[in-house]
N, C-alpha and C. Protein backbone atom coordinates (compact mmCIF):
# COMPACT_ATOMS: atom_id res chain seq x y z
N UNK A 1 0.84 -1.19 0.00
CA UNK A 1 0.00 0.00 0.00
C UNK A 1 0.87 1.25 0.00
N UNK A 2 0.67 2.48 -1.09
CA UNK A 2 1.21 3.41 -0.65
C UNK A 2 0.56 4.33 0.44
N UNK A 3 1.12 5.55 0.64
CA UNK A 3 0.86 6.51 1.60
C UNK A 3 -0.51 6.85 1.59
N UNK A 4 -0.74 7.48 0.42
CA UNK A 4 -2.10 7.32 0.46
C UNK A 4 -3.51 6.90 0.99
N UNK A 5 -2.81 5.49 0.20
CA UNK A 5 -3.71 4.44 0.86
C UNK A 5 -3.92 4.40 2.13
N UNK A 6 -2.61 4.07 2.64
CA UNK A 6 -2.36 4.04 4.09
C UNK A 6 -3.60 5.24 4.62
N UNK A 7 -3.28 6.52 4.35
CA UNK A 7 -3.94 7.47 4.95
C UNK A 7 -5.74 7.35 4.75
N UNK A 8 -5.78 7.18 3.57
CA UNK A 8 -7.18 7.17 3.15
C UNK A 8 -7.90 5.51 4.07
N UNK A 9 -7.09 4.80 4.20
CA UNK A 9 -7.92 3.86 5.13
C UNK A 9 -8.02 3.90 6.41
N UNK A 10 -6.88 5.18 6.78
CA UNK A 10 -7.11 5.27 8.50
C UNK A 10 -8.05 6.38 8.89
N UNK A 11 -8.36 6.78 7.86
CA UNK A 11 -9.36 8.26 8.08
C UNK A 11 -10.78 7.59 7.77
N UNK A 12 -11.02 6.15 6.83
CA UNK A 12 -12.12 5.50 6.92
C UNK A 12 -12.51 4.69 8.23
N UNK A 13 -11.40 4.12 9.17
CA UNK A 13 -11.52 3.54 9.98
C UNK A 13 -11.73 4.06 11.52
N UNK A 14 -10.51 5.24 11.49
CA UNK A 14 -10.75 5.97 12.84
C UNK A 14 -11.51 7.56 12.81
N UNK A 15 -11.71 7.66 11.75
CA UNK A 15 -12.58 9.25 11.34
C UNK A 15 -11.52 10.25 11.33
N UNK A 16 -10.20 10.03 11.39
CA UNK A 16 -9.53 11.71 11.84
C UNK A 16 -8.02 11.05 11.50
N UNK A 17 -7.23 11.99 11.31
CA UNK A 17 -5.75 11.59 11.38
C UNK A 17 -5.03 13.43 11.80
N UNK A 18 -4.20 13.19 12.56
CA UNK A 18 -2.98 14.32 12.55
C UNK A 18 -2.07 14.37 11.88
N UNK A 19 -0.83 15.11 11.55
CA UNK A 19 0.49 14.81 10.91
C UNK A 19 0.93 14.20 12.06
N UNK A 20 1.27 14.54 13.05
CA UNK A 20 1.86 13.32 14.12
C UNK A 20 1.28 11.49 14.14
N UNK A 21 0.47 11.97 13.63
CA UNK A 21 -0.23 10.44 13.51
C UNK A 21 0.56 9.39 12.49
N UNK A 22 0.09 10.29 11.70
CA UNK A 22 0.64 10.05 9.64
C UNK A 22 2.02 9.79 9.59
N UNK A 23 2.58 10.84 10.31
CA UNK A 23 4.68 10.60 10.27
C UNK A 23 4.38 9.32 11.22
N UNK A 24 3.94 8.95 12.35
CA UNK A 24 4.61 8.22 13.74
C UNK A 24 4.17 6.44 13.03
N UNK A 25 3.13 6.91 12.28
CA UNK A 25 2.39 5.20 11.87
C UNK A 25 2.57 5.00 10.47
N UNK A 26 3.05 5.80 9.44
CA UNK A 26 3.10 5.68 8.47
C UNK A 26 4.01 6.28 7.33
N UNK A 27 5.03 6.60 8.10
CA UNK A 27 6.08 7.86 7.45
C UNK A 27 5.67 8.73 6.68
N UNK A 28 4.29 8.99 6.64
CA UNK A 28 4.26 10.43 5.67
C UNK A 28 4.06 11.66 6.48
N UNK A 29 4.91 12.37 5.65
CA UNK A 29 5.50 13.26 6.27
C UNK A 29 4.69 14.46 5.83
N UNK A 30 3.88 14.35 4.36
CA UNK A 30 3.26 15.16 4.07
C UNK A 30 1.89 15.36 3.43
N UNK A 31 1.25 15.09 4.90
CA UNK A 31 -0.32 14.97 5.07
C UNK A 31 -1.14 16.03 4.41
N UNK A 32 -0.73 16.96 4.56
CA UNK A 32 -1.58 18.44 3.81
C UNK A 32 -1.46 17.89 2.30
N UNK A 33 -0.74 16.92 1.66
CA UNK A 33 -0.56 16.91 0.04
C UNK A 33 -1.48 15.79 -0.14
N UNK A 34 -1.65 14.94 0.85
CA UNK A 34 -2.22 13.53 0.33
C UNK A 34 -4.09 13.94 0.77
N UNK A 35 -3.81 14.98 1.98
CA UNK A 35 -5.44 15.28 1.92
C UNK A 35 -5.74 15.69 0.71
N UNK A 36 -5.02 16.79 0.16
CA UNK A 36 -5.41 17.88 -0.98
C UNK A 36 -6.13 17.01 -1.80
N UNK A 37 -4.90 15.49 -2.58
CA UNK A 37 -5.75 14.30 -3.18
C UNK A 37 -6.81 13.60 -3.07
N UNK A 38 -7.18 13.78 -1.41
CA UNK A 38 -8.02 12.45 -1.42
C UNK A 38 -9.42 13.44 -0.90
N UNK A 39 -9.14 14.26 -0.89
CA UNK A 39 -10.85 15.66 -1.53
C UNK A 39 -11.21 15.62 -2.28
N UNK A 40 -10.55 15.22 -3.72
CA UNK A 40 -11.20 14.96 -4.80
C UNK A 40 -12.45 13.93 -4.75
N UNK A 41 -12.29 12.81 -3.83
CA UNK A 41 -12.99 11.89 -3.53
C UNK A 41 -13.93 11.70 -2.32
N UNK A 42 -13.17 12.29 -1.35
CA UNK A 42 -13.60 12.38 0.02
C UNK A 42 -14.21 13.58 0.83
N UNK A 43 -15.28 13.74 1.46
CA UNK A 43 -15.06 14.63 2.47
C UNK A 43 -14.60 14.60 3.23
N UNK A 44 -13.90 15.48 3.41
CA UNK A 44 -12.49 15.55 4.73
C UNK A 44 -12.45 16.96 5.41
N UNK A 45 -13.37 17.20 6.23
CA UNK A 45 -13.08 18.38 7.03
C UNK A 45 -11.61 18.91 8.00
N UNK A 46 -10.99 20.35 7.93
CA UNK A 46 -9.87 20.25 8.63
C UNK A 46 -10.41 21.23 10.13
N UNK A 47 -10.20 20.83 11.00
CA UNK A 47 -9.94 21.26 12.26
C UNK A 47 -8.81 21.93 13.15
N UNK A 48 -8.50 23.33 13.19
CA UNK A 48 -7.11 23.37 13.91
C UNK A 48 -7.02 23.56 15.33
N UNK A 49 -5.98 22.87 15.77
CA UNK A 49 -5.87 22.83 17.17
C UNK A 49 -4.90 23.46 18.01
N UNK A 50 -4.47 23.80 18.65
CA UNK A 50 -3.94 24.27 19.55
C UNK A 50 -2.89 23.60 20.42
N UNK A 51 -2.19 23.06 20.73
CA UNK A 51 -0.84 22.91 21.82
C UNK A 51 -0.25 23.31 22.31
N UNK A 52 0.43 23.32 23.11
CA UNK A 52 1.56 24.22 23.81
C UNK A 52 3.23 23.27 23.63
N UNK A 53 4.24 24.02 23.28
CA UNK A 53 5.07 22.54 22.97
C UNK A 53 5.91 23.08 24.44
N UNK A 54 7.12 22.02 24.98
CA UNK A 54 8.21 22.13 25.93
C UNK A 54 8.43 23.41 26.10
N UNK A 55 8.22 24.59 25.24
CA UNK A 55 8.98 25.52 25.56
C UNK A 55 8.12 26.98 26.37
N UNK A 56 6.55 26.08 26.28
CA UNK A 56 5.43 27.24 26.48
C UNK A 56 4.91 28.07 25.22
N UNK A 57 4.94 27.50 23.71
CA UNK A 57 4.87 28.41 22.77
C UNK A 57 3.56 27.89 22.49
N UNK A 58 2.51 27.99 21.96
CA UNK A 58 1.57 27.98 21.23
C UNK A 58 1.82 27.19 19.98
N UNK A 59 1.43 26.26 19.19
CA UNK A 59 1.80 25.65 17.92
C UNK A 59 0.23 24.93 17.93
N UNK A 60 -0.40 25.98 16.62
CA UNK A 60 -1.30 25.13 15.92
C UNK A 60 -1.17 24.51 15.24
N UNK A 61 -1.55 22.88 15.20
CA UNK A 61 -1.70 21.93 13.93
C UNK A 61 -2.65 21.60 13.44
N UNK A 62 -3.35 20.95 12.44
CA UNK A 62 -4.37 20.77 11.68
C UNK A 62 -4.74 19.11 12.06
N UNK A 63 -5.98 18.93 12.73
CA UNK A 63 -6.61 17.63 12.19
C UNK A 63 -7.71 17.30 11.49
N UNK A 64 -7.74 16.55 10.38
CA UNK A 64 -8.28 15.75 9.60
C UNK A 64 -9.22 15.29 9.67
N UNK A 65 -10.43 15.41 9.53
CA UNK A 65 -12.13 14.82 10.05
C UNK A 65 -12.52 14.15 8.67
N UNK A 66 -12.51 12.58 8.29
CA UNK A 66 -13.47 12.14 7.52
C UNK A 66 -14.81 12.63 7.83
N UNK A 67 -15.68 12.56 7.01
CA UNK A 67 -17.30 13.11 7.23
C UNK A 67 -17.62 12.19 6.50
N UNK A 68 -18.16 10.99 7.27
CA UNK A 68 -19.13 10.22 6.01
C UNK A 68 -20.22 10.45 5.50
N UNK A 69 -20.34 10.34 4.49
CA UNK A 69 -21.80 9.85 3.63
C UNK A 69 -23.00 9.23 3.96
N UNK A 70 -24.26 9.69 4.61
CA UNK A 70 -25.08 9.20 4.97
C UNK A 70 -25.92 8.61 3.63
């Protein structure tokens, strides 16, 4: 399976993916490119979130919401 794939079946299975997710389980590194693709096909809502990293800074990242098809 490529990356893709990979991604497009974990967003069917668990509803959502992060880039921390995507790099830690699947080496892709570049989730914003493989969503862009799989919109053509999918609804995929993005969500941004908020963290704080080690240093006290603020760092928003983006997660990934499949929306299924009723």
């Amino acid at each position: 399976m490529n990356k893709h794939q990979l991604v497009k079946r974990h967003l069917q299975e668990f509803g959502s993916i992060t880039s921390w997710e995507a790099i830690d389980l699947y080496g892709a590194t570049r989730l914003s490119a493989i969503i862009f693709n799989l919109r053509k096909t999918m609804d995929i809502d993005t969500m941004m979130i908020e963290a704080t990293d080690r240093y006290g800074n603020t760092c928003p990242y983006a997660k990934y919401i499949y929306k299924e098809n009723d």
